[in-house]
PDB file of N, CA and C in Angstrom:
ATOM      1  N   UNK A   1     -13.234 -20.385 -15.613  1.00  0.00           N
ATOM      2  CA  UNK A   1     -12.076 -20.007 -16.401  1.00  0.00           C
ATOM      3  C   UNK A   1     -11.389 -18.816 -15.764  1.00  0.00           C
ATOM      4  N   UNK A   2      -9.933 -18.876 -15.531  1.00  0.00           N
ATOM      5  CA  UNK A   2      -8.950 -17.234 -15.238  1.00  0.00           C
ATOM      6  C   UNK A   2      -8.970 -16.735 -16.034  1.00  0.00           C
ATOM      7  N   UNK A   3      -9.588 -15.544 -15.550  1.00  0.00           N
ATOM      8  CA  UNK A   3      -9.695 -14.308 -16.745  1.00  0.00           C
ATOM      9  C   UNK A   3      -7.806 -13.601 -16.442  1.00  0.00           C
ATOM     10  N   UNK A   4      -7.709 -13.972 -15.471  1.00  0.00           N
ATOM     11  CA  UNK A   4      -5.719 -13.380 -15.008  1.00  0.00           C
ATOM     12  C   UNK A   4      -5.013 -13.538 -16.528  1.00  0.00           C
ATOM     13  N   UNK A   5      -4.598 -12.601 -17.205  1.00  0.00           N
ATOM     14  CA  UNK A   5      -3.485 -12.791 -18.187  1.00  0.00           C
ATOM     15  C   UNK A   5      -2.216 -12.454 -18.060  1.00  0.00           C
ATOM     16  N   UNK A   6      -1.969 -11.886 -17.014  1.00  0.00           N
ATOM     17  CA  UNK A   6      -0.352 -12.003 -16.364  1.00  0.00           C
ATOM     18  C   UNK A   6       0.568 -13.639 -16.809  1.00  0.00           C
ATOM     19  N   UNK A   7       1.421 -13.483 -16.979  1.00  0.00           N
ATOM     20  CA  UNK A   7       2.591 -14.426 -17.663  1.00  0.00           C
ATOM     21  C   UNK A   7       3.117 -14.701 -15.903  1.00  0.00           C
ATOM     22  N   UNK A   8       3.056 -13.770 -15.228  1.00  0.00           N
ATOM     23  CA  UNK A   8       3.827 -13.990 -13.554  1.00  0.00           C
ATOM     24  C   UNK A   8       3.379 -13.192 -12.186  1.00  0.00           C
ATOM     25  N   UNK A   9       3.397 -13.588 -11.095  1.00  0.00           N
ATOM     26  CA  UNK A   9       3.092 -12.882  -9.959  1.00  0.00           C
ATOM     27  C   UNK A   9       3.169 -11.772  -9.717  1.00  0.00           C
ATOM     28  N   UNK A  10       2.355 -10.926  -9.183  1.00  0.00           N
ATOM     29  CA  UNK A  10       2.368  -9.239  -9.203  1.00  0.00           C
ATOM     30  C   UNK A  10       2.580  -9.330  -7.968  1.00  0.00           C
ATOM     31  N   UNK A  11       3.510  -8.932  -7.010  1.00  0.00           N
ATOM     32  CA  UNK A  11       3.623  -8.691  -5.468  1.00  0.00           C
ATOM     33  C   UNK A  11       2.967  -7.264  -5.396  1.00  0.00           C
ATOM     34  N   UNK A  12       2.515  -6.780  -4.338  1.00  0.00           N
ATOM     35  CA  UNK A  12       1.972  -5.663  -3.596  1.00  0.00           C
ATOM     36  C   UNK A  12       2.872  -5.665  -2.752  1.00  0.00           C
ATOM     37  N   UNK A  13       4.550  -4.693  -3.234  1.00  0.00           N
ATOM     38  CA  UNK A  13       5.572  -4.535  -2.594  1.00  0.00           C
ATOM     39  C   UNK A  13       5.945  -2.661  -2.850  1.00  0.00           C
ATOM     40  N   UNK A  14       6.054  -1.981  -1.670  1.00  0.00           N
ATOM     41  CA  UNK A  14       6.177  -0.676  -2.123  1.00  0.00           C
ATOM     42  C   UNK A  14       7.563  -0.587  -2.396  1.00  0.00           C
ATOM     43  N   UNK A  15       8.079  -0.185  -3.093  1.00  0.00           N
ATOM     44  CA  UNK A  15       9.705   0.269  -3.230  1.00  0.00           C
ATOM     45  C   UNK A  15       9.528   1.807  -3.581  1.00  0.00           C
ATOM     46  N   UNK A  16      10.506   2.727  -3.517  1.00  0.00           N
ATOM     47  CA  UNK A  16      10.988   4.108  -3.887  1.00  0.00           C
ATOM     48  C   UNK A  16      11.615   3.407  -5.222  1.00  0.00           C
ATOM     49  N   UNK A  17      10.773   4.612  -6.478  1.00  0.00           N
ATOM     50  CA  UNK A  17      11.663   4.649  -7.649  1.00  0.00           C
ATOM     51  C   UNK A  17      11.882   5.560  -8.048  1.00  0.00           C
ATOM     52  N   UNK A  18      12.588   5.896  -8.721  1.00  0.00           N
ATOM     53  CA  UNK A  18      13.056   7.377  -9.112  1.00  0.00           C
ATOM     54  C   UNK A  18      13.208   7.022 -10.938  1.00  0.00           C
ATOM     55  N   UNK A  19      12.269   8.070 -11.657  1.00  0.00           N
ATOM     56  CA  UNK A  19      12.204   7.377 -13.046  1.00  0.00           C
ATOM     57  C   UNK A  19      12.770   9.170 -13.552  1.00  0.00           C
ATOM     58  N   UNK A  20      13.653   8.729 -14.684  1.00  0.00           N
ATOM     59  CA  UNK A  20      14.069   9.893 -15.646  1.00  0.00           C
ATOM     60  C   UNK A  20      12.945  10.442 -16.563  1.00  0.00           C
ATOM     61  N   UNK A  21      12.480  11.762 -16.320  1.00  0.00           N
ATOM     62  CA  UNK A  21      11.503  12.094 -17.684  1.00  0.00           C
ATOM     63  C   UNK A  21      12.114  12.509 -18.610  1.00  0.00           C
ATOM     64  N   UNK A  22      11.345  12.123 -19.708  1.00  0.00           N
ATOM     65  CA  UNK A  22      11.625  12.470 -21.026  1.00  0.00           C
ATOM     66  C   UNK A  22      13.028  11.716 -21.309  1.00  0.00           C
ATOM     67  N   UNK A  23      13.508  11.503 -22.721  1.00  0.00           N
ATOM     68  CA  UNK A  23      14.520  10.990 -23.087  1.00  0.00           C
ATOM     69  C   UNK A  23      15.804  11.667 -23.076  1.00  0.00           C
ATOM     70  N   UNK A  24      15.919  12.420 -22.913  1.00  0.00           N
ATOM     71  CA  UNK A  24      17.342  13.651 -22.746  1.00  0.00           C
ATOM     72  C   UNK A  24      17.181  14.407 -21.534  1.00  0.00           C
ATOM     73  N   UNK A  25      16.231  13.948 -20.842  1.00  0.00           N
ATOM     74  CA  UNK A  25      16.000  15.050 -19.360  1.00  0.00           C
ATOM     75  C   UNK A  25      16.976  14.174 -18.518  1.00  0.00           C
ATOM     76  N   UNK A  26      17.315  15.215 -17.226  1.00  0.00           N
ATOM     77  CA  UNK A  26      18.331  14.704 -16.213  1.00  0.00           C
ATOM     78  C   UNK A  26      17.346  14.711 -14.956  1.00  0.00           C
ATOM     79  N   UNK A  27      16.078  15.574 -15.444  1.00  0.00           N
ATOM     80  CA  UNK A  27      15.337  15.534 -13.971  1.00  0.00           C
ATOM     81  C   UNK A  27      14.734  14.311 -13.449  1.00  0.00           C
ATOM     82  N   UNK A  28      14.667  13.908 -12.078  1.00  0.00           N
ATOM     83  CA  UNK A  28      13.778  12.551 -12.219  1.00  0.00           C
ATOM     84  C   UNK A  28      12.279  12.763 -11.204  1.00  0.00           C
ATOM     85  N   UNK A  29      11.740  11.999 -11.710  1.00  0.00           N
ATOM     86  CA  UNK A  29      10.523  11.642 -10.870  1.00  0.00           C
ATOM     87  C   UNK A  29      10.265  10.903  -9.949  1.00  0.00           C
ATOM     88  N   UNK A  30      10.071  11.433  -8.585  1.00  0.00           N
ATOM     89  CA  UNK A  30       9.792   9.893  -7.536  1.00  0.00           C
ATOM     90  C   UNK A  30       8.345   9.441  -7.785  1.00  0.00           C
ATOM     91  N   UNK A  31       8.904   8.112  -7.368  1.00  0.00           N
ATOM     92  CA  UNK A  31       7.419   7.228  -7.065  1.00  0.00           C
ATOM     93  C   UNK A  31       7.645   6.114  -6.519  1.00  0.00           C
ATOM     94  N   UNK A  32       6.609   5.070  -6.302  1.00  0.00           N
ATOM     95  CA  UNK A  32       6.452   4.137  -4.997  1.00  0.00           C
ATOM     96  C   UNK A  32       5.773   3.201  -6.062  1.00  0.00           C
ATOM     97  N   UNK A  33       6.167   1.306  -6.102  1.00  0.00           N
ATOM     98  CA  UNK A  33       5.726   0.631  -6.718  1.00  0.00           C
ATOM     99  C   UNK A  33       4.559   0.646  -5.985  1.00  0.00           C
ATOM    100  N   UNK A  34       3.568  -0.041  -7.176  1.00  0.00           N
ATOM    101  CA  UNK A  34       1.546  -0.869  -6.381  1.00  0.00           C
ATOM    102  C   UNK A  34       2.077  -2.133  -7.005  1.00  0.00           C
ATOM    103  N   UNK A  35       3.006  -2.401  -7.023  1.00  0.00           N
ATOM    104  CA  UNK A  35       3.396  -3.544  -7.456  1.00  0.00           C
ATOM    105  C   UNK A  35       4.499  -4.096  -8.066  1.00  0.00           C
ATOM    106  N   UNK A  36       4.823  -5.336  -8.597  1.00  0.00           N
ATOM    107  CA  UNK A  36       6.108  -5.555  -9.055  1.00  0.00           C
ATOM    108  C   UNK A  36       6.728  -7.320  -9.428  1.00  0.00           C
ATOM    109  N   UNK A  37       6.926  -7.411 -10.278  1.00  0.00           N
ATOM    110  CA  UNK A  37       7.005  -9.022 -10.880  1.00  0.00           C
ATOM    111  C   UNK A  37       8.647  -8.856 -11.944  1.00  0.00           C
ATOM    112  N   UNK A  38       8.342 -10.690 -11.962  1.00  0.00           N
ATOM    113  CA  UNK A  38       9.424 -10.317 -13.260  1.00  0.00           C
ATOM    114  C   UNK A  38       9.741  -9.689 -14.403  1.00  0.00           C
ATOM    115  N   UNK A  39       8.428  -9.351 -14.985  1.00  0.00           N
ATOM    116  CA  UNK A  39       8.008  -8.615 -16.140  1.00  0.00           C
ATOM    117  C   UNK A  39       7.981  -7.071 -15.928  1.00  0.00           C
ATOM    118  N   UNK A  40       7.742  -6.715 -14.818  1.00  0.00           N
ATOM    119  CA  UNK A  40       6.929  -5.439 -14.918  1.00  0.00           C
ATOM    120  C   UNK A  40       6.794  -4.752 -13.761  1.00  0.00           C
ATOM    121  N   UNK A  41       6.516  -3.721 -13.446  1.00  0.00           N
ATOM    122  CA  UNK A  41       5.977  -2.919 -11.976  1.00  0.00           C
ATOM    123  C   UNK A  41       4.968  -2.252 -13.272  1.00  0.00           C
ATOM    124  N   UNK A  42       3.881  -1.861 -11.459  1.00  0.00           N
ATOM    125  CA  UNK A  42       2.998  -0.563 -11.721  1.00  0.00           C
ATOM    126  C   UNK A  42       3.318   0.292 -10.680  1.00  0.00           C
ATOM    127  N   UNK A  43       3.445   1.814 -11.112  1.00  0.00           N
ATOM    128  CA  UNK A  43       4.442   2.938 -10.684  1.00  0.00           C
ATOM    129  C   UNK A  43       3.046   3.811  -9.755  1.00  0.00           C
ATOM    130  N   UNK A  44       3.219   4.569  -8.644  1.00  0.00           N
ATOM    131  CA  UNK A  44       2.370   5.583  -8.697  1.00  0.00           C
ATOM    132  C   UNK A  44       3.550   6.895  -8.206  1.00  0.00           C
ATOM    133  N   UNK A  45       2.919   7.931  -9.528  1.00  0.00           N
ATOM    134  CA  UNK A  45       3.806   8.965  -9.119  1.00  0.00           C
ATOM    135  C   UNK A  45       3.028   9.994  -8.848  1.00  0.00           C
ATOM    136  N   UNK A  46       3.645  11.546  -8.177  1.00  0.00           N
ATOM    137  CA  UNK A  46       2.904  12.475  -8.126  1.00  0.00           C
ATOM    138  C   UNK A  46       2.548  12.943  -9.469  1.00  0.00           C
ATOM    139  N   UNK A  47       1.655  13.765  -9.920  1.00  0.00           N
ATOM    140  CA  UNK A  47       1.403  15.093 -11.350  1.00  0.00           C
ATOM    141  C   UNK A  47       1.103  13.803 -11.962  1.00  0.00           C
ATOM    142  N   UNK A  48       1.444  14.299 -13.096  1.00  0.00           N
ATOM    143  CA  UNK A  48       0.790  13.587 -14.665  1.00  0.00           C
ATOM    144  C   UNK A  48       2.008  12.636 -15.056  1.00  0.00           C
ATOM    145  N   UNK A  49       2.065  11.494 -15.585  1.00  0.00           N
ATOM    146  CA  UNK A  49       2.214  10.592 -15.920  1.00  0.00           C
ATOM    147  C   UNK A  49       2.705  11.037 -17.406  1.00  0.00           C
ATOM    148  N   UNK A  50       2.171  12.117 -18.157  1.00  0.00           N
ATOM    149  CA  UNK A  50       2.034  12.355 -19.364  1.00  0.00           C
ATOM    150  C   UNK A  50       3.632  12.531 -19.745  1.00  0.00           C
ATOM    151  N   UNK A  51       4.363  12.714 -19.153  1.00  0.00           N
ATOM    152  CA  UNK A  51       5.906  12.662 -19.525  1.00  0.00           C
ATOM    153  C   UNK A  51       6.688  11.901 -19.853  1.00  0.00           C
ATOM    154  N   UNK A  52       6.033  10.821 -18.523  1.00  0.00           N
ATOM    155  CA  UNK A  52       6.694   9.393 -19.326  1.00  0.00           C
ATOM    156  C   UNK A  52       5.988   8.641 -20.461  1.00  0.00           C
ATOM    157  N   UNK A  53       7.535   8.791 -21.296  1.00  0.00           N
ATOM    158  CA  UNK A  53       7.367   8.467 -22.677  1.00  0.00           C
ATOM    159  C   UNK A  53       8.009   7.257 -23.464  1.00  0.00           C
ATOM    160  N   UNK A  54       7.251   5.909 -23.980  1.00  0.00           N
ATOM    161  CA  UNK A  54       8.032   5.126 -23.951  1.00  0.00           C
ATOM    162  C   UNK A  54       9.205   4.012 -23.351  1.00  0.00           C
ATOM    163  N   UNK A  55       9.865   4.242 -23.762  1.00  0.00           N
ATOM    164  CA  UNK A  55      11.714   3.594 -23.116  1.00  0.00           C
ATOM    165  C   UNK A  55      12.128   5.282 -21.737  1.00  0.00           C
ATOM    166  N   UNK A  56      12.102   4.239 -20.292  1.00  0.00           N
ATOM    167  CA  UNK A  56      12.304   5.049 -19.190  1.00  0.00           C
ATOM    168  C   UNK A  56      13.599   4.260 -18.685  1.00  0.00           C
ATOM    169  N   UNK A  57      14.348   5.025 -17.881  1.00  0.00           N
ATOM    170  CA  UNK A  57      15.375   4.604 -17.297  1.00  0.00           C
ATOM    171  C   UNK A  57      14.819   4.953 -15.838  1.00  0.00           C
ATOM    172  N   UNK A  58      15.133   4.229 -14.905  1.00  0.00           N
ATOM    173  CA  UNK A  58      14.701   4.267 -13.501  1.00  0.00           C
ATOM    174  C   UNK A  58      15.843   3.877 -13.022  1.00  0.00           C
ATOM    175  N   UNK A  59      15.623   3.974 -11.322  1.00  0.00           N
ATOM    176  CA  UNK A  59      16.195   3.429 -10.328  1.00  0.00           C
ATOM    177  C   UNK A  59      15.179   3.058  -9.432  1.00  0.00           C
ATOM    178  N   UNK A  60      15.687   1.328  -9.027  1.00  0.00           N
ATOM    179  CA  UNK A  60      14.746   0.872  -7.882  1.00  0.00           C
ATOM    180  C   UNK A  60      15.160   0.765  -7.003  1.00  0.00           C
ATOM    181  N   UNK A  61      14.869   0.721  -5.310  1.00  0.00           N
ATOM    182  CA  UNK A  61      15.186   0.546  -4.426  1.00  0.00           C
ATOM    183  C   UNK A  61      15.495  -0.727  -4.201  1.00  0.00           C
ATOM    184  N   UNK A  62      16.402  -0.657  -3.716  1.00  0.00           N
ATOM    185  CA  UNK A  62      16.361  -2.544  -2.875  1.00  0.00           C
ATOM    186  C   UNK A  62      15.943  -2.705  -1.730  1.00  0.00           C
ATOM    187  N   UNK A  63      14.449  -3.260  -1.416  1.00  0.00           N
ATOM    188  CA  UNK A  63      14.058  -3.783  -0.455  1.00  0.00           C
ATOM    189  C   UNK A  63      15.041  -3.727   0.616  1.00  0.00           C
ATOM    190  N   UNK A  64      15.233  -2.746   2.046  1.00  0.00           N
ATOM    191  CA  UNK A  64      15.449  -2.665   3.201  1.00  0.00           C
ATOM    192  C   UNK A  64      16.783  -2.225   3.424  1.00  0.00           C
ATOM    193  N   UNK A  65      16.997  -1.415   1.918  1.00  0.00           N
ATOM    194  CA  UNK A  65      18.637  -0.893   1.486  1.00  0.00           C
ATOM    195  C   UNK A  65      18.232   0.660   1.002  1.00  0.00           C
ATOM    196  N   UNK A  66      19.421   1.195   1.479  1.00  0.00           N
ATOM    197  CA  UNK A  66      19.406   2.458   0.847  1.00  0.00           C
ATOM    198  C   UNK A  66      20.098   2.096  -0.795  1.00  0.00           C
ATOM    199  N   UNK A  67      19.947   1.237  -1.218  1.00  0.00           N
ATOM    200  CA  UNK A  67      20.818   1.214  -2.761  1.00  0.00           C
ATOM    201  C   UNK A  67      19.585   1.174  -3.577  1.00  0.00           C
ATOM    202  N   UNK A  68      20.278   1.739  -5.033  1.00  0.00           N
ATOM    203  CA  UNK A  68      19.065   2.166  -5.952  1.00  0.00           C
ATOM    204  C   UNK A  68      19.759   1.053  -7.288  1.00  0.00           C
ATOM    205  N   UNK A  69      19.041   0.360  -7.939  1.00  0.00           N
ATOM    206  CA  UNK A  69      19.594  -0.332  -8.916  1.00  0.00           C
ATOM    207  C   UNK A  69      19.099   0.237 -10.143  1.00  0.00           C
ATOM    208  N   UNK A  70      19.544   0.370 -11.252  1.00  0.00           N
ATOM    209  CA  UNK A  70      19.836   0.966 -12.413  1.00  0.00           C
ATOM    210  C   UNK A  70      18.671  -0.120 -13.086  1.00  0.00           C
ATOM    211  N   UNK A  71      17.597   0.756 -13.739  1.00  0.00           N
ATOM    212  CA  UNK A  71      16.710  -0.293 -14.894  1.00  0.00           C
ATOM    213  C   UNK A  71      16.291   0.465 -16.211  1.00  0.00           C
ATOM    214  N   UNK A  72      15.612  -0.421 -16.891  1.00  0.00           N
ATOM    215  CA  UNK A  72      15.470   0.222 -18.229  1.00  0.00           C
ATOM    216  C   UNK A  72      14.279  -0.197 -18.440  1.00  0.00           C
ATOM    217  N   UNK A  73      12.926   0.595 -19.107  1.00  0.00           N
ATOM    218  CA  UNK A  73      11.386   0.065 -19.165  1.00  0.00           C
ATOM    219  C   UNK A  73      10.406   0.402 -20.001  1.00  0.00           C
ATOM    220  N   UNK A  74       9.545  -0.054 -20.386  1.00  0.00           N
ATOM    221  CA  UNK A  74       8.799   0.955 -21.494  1.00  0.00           C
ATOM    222  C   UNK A  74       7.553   0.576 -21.133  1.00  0.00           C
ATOM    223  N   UNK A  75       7.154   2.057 -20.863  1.00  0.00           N
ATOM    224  CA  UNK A  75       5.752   2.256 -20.268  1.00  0.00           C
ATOM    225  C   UNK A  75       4.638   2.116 -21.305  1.00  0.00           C
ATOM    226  N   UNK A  76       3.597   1.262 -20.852  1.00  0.00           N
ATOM    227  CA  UNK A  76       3.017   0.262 -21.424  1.00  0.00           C
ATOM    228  C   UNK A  76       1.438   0.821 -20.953  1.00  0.00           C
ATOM    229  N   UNK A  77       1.087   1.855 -20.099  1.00  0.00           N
ATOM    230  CA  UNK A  77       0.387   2.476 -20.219  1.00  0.00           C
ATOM    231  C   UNK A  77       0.543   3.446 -18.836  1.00  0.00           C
ATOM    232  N   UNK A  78      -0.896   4.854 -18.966  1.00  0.00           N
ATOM    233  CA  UNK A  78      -0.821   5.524 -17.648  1.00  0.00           C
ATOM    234  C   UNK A  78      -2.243   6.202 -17.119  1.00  0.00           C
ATOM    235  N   UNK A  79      -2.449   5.997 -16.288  1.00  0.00           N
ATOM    236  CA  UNK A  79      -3.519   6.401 -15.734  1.00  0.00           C
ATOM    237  C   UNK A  79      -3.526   7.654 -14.886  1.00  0.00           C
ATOM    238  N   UNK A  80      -4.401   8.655 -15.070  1.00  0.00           N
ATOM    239  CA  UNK A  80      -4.392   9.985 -14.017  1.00  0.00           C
ATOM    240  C   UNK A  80      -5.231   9.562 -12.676  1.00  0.00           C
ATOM    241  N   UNK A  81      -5.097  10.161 -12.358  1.00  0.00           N
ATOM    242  CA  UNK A  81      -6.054  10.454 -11.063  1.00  0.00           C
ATOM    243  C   UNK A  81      -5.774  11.248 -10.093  1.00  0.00           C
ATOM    244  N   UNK A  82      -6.425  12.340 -10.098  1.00  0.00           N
ATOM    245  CA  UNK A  82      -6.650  13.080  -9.239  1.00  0.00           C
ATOM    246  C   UNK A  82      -5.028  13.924  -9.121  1.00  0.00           C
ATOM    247  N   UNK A  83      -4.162  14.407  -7.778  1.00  0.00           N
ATOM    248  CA  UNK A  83      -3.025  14.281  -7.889  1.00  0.00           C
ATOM    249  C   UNK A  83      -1.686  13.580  -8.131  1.00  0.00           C
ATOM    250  N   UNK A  84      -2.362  12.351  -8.593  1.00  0.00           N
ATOM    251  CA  UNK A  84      -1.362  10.843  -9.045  1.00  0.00           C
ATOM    252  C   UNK A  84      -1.557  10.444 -10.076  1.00  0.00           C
ATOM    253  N   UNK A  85      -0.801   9.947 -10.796  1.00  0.00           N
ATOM    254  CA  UNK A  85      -0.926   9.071 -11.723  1.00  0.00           C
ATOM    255  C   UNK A  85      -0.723   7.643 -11.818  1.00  0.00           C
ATOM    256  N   UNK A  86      -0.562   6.568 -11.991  1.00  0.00           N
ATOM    257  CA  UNK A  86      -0.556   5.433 -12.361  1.00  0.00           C
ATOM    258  C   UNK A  86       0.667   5.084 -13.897  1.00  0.00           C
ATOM    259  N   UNK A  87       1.451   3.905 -13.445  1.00  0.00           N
ATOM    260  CA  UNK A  87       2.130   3.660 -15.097  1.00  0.00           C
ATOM    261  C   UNK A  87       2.254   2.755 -15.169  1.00  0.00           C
ATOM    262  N   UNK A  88       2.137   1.787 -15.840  1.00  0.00           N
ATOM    263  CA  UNK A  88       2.940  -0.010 -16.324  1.00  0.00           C
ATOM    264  C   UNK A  88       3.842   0.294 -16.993  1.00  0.00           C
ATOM    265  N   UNK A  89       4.689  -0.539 -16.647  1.00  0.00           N
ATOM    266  CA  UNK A  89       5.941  -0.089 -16.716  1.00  0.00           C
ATOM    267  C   UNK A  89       6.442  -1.574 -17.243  1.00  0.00           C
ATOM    268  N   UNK A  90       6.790  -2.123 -18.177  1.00  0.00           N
ATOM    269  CA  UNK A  90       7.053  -3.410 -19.027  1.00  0.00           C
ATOM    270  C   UNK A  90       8.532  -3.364 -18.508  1.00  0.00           C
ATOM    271  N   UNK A  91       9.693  -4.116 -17.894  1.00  0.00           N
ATOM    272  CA  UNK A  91      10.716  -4.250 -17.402  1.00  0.00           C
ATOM    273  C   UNK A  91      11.620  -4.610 -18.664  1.00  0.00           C
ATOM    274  N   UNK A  92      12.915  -4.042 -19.186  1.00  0.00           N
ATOM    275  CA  UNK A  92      13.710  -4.572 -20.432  1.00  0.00           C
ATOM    276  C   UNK A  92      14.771  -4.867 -20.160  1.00  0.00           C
ATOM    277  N   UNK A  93      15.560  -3.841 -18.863  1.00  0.00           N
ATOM    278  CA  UNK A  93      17.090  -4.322 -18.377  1.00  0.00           C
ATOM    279  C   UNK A  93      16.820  -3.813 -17.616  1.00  0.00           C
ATOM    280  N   UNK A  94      17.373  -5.151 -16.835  1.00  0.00           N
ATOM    281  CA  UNK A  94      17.672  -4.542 -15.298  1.00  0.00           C
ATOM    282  C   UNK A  94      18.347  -6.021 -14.854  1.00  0.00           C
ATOM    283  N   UNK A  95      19.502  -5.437 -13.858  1.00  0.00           N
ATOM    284  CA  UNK A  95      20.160  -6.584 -13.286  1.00  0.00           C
ATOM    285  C   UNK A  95      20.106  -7.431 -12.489  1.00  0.00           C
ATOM    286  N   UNK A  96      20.258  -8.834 -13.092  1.00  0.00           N
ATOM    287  CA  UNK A  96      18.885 -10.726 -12.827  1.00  0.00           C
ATOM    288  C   UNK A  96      19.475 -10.627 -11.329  1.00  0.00           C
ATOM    289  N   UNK A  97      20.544 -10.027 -10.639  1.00  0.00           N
ATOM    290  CA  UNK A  97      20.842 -10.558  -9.180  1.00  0.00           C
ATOM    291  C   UNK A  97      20.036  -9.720  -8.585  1.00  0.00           C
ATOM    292  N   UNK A  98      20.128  -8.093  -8.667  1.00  0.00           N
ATOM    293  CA  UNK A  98      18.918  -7.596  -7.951  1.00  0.00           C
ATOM    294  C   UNK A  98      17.372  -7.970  -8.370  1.00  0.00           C
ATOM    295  N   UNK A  99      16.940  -8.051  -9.513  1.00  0.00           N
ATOM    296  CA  UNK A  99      15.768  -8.489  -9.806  1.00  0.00           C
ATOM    297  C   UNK A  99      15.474  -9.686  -9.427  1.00  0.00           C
ATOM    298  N   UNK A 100      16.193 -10.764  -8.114  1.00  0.00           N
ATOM    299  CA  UNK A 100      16.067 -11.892  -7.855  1.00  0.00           C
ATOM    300  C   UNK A 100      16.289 -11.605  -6.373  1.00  0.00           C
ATOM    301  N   UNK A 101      16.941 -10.853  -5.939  1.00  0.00           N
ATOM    302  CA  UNK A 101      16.733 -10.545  -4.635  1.00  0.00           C
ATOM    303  C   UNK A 101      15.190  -9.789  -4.185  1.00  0.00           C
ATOM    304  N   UNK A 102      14.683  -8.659  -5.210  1.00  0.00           N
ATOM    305  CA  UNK A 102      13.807  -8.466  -5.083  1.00  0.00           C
ATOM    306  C   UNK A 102      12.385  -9.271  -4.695  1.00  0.00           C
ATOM    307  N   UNK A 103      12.692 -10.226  -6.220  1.00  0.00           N
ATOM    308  CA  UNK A 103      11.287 -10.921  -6.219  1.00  0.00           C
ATOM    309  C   UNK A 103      11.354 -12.019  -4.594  1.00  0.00           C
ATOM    310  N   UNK A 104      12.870 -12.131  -4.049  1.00  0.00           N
ATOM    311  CA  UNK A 104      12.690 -13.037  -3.418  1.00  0.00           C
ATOM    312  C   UNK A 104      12.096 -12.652  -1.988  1.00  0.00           C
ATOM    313  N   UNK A 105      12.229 -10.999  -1.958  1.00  0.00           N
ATOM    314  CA  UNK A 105      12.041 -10.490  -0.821  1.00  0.00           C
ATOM    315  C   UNK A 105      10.732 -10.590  -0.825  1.00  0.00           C
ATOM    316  N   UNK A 106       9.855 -10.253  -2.426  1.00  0.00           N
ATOM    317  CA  UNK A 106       8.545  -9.843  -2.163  1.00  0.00           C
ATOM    318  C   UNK A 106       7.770 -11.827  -1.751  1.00  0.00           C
ATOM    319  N   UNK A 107       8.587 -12.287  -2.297  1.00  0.00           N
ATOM    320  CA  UNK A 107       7.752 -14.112  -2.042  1.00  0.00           C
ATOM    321  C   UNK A 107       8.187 -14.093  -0.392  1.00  0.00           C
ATOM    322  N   UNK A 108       8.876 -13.899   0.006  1.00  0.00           N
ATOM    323  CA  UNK A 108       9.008 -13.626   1.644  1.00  0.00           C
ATOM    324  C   UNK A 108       8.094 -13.012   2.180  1.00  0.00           C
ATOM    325  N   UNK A 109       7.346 -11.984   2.267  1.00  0.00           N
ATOM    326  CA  UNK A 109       6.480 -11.323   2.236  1.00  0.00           C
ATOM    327  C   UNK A 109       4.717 -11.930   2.734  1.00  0.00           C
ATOM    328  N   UNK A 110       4.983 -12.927   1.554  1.00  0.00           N
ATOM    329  CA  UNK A 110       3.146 -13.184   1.268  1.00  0.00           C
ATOM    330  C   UNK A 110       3.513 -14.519   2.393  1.00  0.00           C
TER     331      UNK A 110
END
């Protein structure tokens, strides 16, 4: 039996993201996907994780572009470690042409 409960493919694709902390903050946070599907990325950022709260607004890179695409996400959990943290990041808006160029880059890939 698959114990896998993923709904869709997780690529092991690094992108640069840049996520807004807190809900009224302007500062952002970098980080680098461990992954990334239709549903969802998992984030690793520097410090604590503990900021992101809920509904995040990000920017993702586009695979082999300096362009950053505009998303919207709600972090679904976070893990520390050490100087990094870890986040799931549940995907809510973000736009189907880049989120289709993406996934298509990462199925190119494998």
């Amino acid at each position: 039996m698959n114990s896998e409960r993923r709904k869709y493919t997780r690529f092991n694709v690094p992108l640069s993201v840049k996520i807004k902390k807190g809900k009224y903050g302007t500062d952002m946070i970098s980080g680098t996907t461990v992954n990334f599907s239709r549903s969802g990325m998992c984030v690793t950022i520097e410090g604590t994780a503990a900021e992101l709260k809920d509904a995040v607004e990000m920017k993702v890179q586009v695979p082999g572009k300096d362009t950053f695409i505009p998303a919207v996400g709600d972090v679904v959990w976070t893990e520390s470690r050490d100087d990094t943290s870890l986040a799931g990041i549940r995907l809510v808006a973000m736009n189907q042409e880049a989120k289709f160029y993406i996934l298509s880059y990462c199925n190119d890939l494998e």
